[in-house]
N, C-alpha and C. Protein backbone atom coordinates (compact mmCIF):
# COMPACT_ATOMS: atom_id res chain seq x y z
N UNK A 1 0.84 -1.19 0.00
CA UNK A 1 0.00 0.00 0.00
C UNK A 1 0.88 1.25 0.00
N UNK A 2 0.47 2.16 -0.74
CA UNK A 2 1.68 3.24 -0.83
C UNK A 2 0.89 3.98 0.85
N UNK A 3 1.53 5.21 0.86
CA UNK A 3 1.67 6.24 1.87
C UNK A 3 0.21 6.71 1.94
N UNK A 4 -0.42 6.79 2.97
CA UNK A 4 -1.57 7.28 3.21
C UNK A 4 -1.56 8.97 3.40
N UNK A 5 -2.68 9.39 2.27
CA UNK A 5 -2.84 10.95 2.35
C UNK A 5 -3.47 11.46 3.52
N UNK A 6 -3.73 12.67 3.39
CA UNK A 6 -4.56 13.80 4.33
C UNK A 6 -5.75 12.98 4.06
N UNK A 7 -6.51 12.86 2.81
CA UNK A 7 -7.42 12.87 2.51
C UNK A 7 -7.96 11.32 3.45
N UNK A 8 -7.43 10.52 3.04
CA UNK A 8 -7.93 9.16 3.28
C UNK A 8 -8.17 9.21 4.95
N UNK A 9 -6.59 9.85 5.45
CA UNK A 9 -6.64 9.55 6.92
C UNK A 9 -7.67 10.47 7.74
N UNK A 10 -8.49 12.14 6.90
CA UNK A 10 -9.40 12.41 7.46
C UNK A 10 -10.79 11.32 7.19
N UNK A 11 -10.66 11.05 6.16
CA UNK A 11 -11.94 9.92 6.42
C UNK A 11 -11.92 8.65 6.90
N UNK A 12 -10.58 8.22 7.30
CA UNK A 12 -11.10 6.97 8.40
C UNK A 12 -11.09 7.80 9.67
N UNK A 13 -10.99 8.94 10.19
CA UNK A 13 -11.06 9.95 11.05
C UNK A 13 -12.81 10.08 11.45
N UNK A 14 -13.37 10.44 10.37
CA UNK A 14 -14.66 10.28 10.14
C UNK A 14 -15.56 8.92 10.54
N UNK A 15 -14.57 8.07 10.03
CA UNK A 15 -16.08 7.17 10.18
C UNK A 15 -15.59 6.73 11.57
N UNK A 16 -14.31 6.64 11.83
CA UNK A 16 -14.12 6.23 13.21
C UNK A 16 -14.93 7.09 14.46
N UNK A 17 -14.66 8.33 14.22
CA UNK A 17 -15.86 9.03 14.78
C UNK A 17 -17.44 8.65 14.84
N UNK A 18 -17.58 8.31 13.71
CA UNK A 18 -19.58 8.24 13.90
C UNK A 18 -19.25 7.01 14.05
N UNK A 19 -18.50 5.80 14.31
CA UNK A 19 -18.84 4.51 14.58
C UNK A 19 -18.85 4.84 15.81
N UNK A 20 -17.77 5.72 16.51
CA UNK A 20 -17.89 6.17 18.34
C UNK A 20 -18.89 6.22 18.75
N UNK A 21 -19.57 7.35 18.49
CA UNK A 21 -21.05 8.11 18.95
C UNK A 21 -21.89 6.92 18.35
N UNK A 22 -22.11 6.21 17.89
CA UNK A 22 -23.09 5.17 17.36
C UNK A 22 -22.80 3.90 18.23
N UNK A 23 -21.96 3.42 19.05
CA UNK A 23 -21.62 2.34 19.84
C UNK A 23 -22.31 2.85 21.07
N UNK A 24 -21.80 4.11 21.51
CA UNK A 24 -21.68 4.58 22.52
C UNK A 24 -23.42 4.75 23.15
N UNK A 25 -24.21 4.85 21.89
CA UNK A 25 -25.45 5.26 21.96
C UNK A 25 -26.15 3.93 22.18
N UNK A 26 -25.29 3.09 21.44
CA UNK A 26 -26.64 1.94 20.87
C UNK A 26 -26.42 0.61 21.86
N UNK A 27 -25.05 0.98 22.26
CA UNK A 27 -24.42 -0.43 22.76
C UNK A 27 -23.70 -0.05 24.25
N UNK A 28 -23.63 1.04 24.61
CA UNK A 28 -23.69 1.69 25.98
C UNK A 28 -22.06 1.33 26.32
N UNK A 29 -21.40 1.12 25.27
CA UNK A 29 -19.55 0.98 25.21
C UNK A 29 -19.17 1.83 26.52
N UNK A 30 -17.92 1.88 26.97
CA UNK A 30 -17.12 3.20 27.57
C UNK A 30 -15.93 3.48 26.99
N UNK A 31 -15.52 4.30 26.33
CA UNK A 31 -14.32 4.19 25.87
C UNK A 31 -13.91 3.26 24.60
N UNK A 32 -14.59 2.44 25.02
CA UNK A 32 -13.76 1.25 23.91
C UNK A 32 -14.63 0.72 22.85
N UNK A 33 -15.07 0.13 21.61
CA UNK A 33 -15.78 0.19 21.07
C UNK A 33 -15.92 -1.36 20.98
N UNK A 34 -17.38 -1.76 21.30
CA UNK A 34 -17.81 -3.45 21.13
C UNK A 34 -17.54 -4.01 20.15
N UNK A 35 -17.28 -5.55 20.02
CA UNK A 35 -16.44 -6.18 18.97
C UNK A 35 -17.06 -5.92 17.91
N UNK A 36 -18.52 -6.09 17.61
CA UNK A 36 -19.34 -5.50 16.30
C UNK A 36 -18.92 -4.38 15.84
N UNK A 37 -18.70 -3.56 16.52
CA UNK A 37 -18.01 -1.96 16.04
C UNK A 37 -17.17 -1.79 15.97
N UNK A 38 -16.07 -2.29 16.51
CA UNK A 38 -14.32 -2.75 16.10
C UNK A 38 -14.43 -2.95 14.25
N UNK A 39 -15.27 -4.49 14.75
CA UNK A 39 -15.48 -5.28 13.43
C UNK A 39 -15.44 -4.29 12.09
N UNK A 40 -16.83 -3.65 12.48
CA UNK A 40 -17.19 -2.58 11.28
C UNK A 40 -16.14 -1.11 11.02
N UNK A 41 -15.11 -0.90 12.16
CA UNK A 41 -14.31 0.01 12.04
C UNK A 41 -13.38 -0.35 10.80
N UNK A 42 -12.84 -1.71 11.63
CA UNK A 42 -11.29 -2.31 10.61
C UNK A 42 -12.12 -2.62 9.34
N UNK A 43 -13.06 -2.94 9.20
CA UNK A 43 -13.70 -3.15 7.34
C UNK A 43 -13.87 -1.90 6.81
N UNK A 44 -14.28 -1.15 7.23
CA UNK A 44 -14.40 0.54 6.69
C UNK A 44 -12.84 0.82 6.72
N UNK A 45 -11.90 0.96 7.52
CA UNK A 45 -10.65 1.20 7.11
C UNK A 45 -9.73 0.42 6.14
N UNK A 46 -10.42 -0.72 6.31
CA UNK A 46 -9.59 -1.39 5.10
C UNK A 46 -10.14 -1.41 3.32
N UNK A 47 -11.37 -1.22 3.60
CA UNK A 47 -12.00 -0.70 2.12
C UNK A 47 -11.52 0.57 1.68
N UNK A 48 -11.37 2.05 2.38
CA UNK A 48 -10.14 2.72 2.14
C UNK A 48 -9.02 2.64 1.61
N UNK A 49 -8.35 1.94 2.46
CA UNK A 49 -6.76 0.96 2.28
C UNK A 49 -6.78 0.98 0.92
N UNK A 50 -8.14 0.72 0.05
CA UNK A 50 -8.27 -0.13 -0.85
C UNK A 50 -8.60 0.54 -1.66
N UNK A 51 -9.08 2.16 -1.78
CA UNK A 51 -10.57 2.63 -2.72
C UNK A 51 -9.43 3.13 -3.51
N UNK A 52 -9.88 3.01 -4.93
CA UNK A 52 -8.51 3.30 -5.91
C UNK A 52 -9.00 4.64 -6.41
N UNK A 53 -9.61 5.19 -5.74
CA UNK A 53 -9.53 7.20 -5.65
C UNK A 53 -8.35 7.38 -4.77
N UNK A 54 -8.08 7.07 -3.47
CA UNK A 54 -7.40 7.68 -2.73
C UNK A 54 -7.73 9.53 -2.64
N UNK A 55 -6.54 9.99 -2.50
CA UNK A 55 -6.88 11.28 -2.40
C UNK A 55 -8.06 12.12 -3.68
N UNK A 56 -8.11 11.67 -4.00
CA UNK A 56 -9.12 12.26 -5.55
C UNK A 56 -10.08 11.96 -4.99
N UNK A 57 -10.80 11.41 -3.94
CA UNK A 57 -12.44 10.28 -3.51
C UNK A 57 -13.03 11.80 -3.16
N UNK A 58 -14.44 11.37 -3.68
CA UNK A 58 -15.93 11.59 -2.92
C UNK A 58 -15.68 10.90 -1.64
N UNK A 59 -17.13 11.39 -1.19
CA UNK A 59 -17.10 10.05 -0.16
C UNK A 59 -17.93 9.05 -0.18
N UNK A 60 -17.37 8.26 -0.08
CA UNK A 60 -17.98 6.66 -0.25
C UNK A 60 -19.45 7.01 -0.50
N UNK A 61 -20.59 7.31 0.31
CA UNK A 61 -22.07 7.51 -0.15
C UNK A 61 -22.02 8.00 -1.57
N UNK A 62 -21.06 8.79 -2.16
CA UNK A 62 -21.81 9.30 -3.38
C UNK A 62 -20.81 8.70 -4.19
N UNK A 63 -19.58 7.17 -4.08
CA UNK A 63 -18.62 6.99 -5.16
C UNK A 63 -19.79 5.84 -6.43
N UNK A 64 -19.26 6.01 -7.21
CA UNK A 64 -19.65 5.29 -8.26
C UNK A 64 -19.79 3.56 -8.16
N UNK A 65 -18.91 3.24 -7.62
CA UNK A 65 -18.15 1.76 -7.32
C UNK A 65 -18.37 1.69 -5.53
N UNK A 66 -19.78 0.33 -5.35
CA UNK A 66 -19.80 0.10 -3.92
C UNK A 66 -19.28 -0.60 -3.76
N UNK A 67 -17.78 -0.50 -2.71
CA UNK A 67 -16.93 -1.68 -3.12
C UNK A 67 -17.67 -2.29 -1.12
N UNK A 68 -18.46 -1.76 -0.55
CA UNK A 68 -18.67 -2.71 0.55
C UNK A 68 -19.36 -4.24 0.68
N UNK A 69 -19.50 -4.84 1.41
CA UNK A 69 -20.85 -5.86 1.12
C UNK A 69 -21.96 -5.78 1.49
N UNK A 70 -23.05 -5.61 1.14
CA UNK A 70 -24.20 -5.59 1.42
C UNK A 70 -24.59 -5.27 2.96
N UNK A 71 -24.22 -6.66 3.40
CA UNK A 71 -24.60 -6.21 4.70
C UNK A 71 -23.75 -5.01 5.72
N UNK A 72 -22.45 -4.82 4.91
CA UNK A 72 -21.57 -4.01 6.21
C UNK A 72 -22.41 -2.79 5.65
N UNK A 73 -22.29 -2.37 4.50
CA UNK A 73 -23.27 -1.11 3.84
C UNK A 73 -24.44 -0.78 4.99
N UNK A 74 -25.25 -1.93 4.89
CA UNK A 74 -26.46 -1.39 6.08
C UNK A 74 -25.82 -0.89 6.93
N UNK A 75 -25.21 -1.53 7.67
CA UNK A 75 -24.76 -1.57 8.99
C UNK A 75 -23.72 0.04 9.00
N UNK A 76 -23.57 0.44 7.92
CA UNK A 76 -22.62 2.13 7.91
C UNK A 76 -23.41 2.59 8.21
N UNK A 77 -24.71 2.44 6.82
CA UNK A 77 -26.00 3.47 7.09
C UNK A 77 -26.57 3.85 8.60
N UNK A 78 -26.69 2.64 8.44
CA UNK A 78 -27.45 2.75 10.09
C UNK A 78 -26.24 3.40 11.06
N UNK A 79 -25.23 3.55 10.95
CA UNK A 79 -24.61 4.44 11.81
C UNK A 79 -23.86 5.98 11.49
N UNK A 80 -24.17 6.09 10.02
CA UNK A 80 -23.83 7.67 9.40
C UNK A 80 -25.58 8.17 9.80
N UNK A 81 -26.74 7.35 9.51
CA UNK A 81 -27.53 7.82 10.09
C UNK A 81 -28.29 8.51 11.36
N UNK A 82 -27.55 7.81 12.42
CA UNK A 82 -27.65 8.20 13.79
C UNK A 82 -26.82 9.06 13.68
N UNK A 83 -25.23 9.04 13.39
CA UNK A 83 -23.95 9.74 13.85
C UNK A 83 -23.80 10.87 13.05
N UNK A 84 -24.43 11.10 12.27
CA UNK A 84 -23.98 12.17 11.22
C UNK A 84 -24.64 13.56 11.98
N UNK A 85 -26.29 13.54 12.06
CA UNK A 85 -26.45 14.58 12.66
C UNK A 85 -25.98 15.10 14.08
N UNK A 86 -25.01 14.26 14.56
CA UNK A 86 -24.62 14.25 16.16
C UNK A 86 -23.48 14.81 16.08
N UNK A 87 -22.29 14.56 14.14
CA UNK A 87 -21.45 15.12 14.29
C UNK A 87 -20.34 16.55 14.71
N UNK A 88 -22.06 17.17 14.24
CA UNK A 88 -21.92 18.54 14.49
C UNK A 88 -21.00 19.21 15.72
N UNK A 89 -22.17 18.91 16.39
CA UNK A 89 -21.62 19.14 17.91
C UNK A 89 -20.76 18.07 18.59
N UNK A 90 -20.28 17.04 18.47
CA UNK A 90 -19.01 16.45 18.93
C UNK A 90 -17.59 16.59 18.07
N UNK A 91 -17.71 16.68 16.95
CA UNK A 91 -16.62 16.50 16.12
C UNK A 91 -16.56 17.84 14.49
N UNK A 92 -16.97 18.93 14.98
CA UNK A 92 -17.94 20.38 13.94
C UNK A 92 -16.48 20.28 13.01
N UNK A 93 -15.27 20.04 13.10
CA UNK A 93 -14.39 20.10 11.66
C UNK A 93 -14.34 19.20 10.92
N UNK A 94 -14.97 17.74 11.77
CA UNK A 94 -14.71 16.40 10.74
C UNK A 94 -16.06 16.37 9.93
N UNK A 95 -16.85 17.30 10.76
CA UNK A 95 -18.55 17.31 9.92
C UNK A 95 -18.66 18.26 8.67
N UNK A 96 -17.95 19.22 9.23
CA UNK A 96 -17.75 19.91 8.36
C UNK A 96 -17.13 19.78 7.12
N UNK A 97 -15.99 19.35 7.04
CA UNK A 97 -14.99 18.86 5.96
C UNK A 97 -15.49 17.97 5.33
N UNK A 98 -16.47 16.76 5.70
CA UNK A 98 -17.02 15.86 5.16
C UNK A 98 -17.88 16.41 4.14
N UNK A 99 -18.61 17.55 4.79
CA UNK A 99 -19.77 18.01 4.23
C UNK A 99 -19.22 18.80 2.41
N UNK A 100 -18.03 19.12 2.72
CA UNK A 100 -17.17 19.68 1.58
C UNK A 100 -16.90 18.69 0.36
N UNK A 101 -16.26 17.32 1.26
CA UNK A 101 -15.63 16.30 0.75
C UNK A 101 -16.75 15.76 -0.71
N UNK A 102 -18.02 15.46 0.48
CA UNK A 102 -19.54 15.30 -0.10
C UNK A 102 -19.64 16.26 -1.78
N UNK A 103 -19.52 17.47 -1.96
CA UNK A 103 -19.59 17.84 -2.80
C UNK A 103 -19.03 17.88 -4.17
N UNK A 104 -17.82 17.25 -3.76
CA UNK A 104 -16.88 16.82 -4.91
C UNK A 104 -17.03 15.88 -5.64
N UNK A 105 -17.38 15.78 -6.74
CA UNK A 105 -18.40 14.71 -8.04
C UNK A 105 -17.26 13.57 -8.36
N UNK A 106 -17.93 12.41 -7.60
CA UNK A 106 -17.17 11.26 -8.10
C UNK A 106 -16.35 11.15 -8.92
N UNK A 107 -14.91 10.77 -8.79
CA UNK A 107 -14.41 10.12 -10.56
C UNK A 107 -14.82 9.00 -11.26
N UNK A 108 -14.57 8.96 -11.93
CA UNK A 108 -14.84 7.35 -12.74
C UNK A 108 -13.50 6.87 -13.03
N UNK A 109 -13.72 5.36 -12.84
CA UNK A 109 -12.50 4.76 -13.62
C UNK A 109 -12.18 4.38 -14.85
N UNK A 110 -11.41 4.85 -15.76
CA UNK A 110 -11.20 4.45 -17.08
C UNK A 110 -11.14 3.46 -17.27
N UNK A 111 -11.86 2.84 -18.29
CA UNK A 111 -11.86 1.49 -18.77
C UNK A 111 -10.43 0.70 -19.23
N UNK A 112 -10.14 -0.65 -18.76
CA UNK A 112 -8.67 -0.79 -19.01
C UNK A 112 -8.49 -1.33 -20.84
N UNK A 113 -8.00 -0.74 -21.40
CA UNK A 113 -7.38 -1.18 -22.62
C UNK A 113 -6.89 -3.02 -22.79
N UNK A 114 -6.98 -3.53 -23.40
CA UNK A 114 -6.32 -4.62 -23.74
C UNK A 114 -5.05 -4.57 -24.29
């Protein structure tokens, strides 16, 4: 894996955040986040690891290519859903920046030549 950007490391910044506030709410954690939410942390960081935008990415909700699986997908939703409007007021630069990130129109990937 080459060198991880600004970009990438504010958005596993992000989701690590709303997976926080979403444990913390749902699953009454302290500090530490329950193995289900571990679980769903390290798969969201490693689909990153992986998203062949890197620094160029949307964010995942609006990329072209869902590279999650089905079920971890729900399981984001359901916690960008709770956590997103909460971001505000716990985390107002990572909400913010996201909200920026959000606006930037997917790339596409060029088709590979033979």
């Amino acid at each position: 894996m080459a060198a991880e950007g600004p970009r990438v490391r504010r958005e596993k910044n992000t989701i690590e955040a709303m997976i926080r506030i979403y444990c913390k709410n749902h699953h009454e954690s302290k500090g530490e986040l329950c193995p289900e939410c571990s679980e769903l942390l390290e798969y969201a960081k490693t689909r990153l690891d992986k998203c062949p935008f890197q620094e160029n990415k949307s964010t995942c909700g609006k990329c072209l290519i869902h590279c999650y699986q089905p079920q971890m997908r729900e399981k984001v939703k359901k916690v960008m859903k709770h956590s997103g409007p909460r971001m505000l007021l716990h985390h107002p630069l990572l909400a913010i920046q996201h909200v920026i990130d959000g606006r930037k129109k997917p790339e596409k990937i060029a088709k590979k030549t033979r």
